[in-house]
PDB file of N, CA and C in Angstrom:
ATOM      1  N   UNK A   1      -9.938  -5.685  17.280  1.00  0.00           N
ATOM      2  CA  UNK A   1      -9.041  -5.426  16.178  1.00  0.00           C
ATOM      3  C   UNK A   1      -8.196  -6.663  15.948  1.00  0.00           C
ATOM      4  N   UNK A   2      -7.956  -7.159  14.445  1.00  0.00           N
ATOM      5  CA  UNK A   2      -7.244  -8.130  14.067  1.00  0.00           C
ATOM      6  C   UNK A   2      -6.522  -7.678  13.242  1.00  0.00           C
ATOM      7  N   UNK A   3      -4.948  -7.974  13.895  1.00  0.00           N
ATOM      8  CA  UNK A   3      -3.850  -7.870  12.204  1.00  0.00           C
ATOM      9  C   UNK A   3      -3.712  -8.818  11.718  1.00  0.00           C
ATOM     10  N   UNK A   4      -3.629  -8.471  10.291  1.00  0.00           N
ATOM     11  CA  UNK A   4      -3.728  -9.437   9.627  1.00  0.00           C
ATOM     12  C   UNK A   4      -2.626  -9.279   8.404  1.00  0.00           C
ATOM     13  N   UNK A   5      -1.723  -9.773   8.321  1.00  0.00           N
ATOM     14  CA  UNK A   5      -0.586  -8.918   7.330  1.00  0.00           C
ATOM     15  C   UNK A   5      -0.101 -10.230   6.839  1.00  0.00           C
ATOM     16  N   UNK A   6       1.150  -9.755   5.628  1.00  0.00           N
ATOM     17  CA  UNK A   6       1.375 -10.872   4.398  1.00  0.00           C
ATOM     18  C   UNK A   6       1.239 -10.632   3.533  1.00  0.00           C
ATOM     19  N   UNK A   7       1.696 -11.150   2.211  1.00  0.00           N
ATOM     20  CA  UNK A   7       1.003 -11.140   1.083  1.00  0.00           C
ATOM     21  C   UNK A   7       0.996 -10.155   0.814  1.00  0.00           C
ATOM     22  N   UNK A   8       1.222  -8.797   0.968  1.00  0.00           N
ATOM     23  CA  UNK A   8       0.916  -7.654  -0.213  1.00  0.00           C
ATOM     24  C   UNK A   8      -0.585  -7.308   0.086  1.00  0.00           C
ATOM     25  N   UNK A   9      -1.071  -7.706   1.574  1.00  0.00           N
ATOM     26  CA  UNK A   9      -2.285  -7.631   1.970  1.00  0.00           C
ATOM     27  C   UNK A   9      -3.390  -8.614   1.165  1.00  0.00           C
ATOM     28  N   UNK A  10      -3.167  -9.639   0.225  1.00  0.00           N
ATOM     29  CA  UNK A  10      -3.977 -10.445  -0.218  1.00  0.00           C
ATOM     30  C   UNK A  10      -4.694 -11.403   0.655  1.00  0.00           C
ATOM     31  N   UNK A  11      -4.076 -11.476   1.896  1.00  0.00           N
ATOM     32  CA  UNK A  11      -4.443 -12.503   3.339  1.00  0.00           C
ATOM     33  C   UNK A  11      -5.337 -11.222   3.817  1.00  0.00           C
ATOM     34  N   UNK A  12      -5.704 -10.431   4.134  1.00  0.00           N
ATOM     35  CA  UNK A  12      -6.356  -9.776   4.715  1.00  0.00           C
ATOM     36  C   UNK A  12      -7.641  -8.995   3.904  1.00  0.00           C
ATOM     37  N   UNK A  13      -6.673  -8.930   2.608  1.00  0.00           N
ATOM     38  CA  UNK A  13      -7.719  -8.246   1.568  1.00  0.00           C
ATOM     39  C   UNK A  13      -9.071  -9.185   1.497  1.00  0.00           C
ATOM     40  N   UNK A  14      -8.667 -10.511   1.545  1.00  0.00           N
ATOM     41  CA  UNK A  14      -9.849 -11.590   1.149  1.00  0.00           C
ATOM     42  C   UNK A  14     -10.585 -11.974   2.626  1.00  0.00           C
ATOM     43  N   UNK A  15     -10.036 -12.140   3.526  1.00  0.00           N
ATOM     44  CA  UNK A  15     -10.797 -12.167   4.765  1.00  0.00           C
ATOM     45  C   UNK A  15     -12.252 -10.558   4.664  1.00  0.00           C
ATOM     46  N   UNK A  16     -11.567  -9.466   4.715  1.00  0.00           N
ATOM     47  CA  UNK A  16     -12.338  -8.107   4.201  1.00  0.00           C
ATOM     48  C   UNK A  16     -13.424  -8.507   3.792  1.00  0.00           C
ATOM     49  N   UNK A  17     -12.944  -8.751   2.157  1.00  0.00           N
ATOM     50  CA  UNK A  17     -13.753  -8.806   1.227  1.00  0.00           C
ATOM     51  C   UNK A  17     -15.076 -10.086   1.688  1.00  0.00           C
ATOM     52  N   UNK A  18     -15.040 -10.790   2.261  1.00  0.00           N
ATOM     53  CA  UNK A  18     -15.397 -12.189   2.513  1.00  0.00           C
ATOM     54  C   UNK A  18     -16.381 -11.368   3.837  1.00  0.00           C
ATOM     55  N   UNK A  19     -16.230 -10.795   4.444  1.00  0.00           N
ATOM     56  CA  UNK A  19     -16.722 -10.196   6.026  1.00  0.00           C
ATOM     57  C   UNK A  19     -18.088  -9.623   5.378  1.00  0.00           C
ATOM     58  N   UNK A  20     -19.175  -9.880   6.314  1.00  0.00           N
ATOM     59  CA  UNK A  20     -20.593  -9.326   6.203  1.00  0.00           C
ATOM     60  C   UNK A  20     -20.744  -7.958   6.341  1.00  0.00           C
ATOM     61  N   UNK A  21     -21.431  -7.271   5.266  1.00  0.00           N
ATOM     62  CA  UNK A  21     -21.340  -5.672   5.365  1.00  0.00           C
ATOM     63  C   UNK A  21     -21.900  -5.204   6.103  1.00  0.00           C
ATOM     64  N   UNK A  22     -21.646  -4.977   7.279  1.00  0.00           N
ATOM     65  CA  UNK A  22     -22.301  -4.732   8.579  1.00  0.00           C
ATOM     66  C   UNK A  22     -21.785  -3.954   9.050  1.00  0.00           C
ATOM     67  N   UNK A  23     -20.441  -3.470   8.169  1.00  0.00           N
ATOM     68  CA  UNK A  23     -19.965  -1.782   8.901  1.00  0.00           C
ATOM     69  C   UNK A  23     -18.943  -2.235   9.549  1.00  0.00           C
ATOM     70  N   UNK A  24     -18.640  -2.861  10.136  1.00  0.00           N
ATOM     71  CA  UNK A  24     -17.913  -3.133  11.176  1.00  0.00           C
ATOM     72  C   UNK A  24     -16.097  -3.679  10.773  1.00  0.00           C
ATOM     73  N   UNK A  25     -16.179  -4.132   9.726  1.00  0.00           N
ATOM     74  CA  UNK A  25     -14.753  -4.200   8.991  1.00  0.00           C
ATOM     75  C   UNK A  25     -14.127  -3.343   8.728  1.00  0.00           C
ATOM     76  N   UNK A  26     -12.800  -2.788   8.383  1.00  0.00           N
ATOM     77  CA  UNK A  26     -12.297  -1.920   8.102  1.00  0.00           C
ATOM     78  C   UNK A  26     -10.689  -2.942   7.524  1.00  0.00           C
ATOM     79  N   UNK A  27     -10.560  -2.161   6.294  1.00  0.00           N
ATOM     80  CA  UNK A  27      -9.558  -2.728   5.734  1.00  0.00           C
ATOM     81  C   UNK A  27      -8.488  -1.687   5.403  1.00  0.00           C
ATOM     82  N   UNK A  28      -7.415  -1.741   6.127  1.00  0.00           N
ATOM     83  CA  UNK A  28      -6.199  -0.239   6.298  1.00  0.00           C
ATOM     84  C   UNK A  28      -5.355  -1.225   5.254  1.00  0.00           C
ATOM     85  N   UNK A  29      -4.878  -0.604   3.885  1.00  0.00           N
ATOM     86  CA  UNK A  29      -3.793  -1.844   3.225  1.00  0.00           C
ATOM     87  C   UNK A  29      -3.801  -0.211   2.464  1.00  0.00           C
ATOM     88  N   UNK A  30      -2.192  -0.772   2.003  1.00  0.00           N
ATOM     89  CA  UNK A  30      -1.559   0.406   1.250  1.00  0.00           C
ATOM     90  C   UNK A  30      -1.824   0.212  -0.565  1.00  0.00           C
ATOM     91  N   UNK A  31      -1.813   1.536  -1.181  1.00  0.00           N
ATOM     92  CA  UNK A  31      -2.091   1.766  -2.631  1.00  0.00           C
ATOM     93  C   UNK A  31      -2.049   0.375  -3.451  1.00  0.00           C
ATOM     94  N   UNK A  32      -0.806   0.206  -3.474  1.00  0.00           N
ATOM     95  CA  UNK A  32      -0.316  -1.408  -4.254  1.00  0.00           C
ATOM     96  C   UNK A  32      -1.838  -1.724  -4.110  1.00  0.00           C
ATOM     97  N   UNK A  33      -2.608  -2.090  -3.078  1.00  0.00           N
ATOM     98  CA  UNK A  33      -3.684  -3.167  -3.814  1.00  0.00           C
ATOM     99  C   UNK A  33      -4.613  -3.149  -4.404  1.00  0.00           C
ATOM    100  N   UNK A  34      -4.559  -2.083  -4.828  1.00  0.00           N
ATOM    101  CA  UNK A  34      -5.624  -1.234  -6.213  1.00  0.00           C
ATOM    102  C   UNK A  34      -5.153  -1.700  -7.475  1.00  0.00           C
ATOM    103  N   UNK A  35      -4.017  -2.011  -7.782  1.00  0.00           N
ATOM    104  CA  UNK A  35      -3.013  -2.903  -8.908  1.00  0.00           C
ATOM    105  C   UNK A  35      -2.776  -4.526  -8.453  1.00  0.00           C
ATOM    106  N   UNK A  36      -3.279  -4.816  -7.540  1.00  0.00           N
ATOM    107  CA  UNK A  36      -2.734  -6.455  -7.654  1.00  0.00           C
ATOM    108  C   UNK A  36      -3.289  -7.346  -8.642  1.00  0.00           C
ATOM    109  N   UNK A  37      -4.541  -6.909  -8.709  1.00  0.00           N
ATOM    110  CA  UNK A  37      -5.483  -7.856  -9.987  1.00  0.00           C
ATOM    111  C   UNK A  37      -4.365  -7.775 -11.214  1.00  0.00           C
ATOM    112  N   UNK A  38      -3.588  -7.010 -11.521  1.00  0.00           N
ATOM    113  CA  UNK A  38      -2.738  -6.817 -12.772  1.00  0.00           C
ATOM    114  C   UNK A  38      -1.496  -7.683 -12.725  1.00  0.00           C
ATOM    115  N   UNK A  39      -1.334  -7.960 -11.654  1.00  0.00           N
ATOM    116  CA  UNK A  39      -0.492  -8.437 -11.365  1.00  0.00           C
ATOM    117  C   UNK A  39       0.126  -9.679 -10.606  1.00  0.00           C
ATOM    118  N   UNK A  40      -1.042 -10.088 -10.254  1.00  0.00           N
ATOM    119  CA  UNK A  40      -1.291 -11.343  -9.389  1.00  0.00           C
ATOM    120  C   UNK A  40      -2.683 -11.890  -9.847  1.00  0.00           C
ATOM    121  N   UNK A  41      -2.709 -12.875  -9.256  1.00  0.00           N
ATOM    122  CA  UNK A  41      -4.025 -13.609  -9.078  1.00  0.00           C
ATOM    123  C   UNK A  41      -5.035 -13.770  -7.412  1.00  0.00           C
ATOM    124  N   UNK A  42      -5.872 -12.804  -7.262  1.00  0.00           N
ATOM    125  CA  UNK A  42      -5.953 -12.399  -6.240  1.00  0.00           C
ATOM    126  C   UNK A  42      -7.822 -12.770  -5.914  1.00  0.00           C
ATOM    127  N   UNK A  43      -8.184 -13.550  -4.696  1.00  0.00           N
ATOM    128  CA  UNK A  43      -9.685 -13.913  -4.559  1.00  0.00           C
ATOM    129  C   UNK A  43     -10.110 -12.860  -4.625  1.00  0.00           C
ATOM    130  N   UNK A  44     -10.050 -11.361  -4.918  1.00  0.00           N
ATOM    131  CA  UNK A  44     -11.131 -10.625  -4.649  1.00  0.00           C
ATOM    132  C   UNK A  44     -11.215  -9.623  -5.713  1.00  0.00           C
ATOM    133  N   UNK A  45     -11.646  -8.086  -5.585  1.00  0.00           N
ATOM    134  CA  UNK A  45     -11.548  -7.538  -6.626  1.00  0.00           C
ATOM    135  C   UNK A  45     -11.504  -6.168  -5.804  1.00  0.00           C
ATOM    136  N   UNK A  46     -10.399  -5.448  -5.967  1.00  0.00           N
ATOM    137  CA  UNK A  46     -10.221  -4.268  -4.777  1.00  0.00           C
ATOM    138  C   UNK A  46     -11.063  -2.826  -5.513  1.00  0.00           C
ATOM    139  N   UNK A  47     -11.580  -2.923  -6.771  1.00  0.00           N
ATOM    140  CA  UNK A  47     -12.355  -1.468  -7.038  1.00  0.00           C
ATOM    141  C   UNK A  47     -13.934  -2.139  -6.397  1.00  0.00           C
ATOM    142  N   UNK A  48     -14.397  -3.505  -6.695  1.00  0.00           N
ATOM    143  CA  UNK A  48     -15.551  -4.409  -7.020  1.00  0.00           C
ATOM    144  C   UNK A  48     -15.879  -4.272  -5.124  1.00  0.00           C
ATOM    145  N   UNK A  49     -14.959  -4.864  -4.222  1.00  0.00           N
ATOM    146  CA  UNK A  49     -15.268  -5.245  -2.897  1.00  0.00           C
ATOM    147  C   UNK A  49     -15.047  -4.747  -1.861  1.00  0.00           C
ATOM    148  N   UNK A  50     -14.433  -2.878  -2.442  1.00  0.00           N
ATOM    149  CA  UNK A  50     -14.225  -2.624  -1.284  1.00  0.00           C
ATOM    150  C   UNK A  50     -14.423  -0.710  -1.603  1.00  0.00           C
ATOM    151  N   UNK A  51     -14.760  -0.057  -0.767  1.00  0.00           N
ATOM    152  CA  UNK A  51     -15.443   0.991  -1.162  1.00  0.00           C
ATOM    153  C   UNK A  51     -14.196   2.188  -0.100  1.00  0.00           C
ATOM    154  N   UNK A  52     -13.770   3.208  -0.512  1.00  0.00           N
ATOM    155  CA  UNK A  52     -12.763   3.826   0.155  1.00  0.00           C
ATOM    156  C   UNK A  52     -13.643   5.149   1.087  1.00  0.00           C
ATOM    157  N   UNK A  53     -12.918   5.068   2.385  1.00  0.00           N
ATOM    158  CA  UNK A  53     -13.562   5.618   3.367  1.00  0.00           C
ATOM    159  C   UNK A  53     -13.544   7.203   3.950  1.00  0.00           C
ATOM    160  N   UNK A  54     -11.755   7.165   3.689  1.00  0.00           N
ATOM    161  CA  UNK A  54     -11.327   8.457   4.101  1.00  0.00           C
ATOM    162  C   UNK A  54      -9.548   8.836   3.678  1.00  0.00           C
ATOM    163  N   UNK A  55      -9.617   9.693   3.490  1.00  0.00           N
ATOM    164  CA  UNK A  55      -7.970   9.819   3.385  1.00  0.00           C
ATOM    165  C   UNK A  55      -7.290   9.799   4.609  1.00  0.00           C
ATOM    166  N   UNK A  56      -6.340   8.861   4.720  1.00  0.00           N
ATOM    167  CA  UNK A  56      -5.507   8.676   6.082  1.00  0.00           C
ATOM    168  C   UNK A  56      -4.281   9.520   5.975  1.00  0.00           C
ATOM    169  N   UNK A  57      -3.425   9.666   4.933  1.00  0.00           N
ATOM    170  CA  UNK A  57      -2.474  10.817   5.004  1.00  0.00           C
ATOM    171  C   UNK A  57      -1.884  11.031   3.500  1.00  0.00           C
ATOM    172  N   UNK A  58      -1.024  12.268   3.673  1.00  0.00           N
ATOM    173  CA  UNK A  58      -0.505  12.560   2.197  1.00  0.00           C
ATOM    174  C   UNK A  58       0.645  12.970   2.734  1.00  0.00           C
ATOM    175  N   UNK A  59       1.858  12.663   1.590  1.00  0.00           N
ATOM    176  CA  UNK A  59       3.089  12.599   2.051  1.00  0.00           C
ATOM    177  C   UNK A  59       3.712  13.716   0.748  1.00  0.00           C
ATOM    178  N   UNK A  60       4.575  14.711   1.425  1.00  0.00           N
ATOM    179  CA  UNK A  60       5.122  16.150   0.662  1.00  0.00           C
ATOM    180  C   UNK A  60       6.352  15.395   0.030  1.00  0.00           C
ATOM    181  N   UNK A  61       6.360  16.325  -1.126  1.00  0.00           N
ATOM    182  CA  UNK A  61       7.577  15.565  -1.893  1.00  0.00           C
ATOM    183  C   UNK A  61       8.795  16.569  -1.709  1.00  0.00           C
ATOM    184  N   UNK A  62       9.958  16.328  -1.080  1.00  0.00           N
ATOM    185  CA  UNK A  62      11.058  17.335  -0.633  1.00  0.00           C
ATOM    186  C   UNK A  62      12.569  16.955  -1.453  1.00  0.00           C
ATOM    187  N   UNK A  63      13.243  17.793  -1.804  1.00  0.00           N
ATOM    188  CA  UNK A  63      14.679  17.407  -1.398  1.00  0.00           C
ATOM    189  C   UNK A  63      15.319  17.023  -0.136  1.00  0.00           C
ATOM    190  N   UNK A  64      16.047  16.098  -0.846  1.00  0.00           N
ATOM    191  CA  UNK A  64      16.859  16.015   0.357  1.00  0.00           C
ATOM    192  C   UNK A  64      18.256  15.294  -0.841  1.00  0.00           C
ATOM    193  N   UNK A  65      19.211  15.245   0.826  1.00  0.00           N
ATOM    194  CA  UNK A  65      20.647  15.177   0.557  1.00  0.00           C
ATOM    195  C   UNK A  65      21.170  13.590   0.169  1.00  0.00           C
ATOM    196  N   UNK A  66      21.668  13.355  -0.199  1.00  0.00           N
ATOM    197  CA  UNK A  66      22.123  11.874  -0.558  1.00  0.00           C
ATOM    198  C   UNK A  66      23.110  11.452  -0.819  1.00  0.00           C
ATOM    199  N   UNK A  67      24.373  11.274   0.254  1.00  0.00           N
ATOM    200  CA  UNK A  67      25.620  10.930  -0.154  1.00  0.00           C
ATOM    201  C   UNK A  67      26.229  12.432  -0.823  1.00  0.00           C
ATOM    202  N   UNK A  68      26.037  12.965  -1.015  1.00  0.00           N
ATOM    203  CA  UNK A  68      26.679  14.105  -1.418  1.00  0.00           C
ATOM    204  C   UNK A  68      26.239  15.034  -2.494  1.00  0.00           C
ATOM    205  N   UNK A  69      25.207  14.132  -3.123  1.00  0.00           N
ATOM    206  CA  UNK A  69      24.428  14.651  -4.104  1.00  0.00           C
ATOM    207  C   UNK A  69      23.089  14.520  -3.995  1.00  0.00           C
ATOM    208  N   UNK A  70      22.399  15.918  -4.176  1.00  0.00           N
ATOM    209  CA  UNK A  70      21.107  16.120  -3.991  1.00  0.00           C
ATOM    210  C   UNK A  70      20.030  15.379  -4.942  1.00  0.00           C
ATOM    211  N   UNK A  71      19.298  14.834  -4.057  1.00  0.00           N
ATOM    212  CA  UNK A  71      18.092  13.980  -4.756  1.00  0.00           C
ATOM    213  C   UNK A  71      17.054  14.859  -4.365  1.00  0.00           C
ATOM    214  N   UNK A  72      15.968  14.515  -5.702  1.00  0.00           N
ATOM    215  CA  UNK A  72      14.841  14.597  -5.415  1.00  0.00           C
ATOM    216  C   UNK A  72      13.810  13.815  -5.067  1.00  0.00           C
ATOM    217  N   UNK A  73      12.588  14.243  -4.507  1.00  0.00           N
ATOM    218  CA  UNK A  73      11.787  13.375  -3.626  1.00  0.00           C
ATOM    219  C   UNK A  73      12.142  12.841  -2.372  1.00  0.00           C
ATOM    220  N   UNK A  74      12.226  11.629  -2.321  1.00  0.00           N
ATOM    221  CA  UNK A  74      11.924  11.359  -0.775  1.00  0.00           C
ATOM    222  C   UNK A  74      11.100  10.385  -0.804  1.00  0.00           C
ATOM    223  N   UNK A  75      10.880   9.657  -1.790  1.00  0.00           N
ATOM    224  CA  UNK A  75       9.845   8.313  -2.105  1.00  0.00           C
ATOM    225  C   UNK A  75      11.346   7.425  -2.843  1.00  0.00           C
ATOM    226  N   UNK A  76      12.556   7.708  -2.950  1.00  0.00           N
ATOM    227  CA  UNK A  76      13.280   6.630  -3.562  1.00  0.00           C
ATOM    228  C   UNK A  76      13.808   5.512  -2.614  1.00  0.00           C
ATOM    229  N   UNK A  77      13.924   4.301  -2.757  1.00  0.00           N
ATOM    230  CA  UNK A  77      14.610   3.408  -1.666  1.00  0.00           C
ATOM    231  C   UNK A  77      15.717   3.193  -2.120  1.00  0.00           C
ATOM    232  N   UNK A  78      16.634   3.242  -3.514  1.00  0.00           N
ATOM    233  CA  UNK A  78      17.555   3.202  -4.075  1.00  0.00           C
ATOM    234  C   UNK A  78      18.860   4.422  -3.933  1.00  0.00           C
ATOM    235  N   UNK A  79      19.740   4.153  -3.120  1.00  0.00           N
ATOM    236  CA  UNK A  79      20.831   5.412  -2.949  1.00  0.00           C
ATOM    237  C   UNK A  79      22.039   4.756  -3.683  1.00  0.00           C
ATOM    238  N   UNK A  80      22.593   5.838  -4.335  1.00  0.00           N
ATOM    239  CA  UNK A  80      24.163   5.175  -5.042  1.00  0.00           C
ATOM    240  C   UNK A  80      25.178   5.208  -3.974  1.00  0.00           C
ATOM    241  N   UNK A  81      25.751   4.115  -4.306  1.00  0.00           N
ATOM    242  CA  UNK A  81      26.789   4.172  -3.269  1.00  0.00           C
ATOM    243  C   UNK A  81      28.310   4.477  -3.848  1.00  0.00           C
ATOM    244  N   UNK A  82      29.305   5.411  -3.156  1.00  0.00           N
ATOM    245  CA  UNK A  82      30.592   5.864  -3.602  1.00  0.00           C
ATOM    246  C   UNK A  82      31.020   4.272  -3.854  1.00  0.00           C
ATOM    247  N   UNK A  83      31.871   4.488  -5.483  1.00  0.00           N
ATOM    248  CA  UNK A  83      32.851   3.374  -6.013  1.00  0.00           C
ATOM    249  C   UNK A  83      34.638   4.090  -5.159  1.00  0.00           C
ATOM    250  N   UNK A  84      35.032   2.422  -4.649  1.00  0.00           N
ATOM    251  CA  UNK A  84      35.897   2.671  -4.346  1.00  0.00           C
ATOM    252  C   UNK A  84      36.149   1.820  -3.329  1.00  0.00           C
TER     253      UNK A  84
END
């Protein structure tokens, strides 16, 4: 096993993509790199070079509490913070 991280996975995505199909690669990189072609300039082509294997997990969408006021989800990284 090699990590290989950086880049938004573009360092690893292209090593992948570049590796002899012999089964033996496995490329773990998160959603984002299904959109990088849109958005970058990237050696490879993530629908073109790489074929999806299995679902690794799914994440529940909940309330929760936030400073005092209830948010929804649980996917935000942005919390308001009290003025004052």
């Amino acid at each position: 096993m090699e990590s290989i991280g950086g880049s938004f996975a573009f360092i690893a995505g292209d090593v992948a993509a570049k590796a002899a199909p012999d089964g033996h690669t496995l490329l773990l990189a998160h959603f984002a790199l299904a959109i990088t072609v849109n958005i970058a300039s990237v050696p490879f082509d993530p629908v073109r070079d790489f074929a999806p294997v299995t679902l690794l997990a799914t994440i529940q969408k909940r309330d929760r509490q936030v400073g005092g006021s209830r948010e929804e989800g649980g996917h935000s990284s942005a919390v308001r913070m009290p003025q004052g």
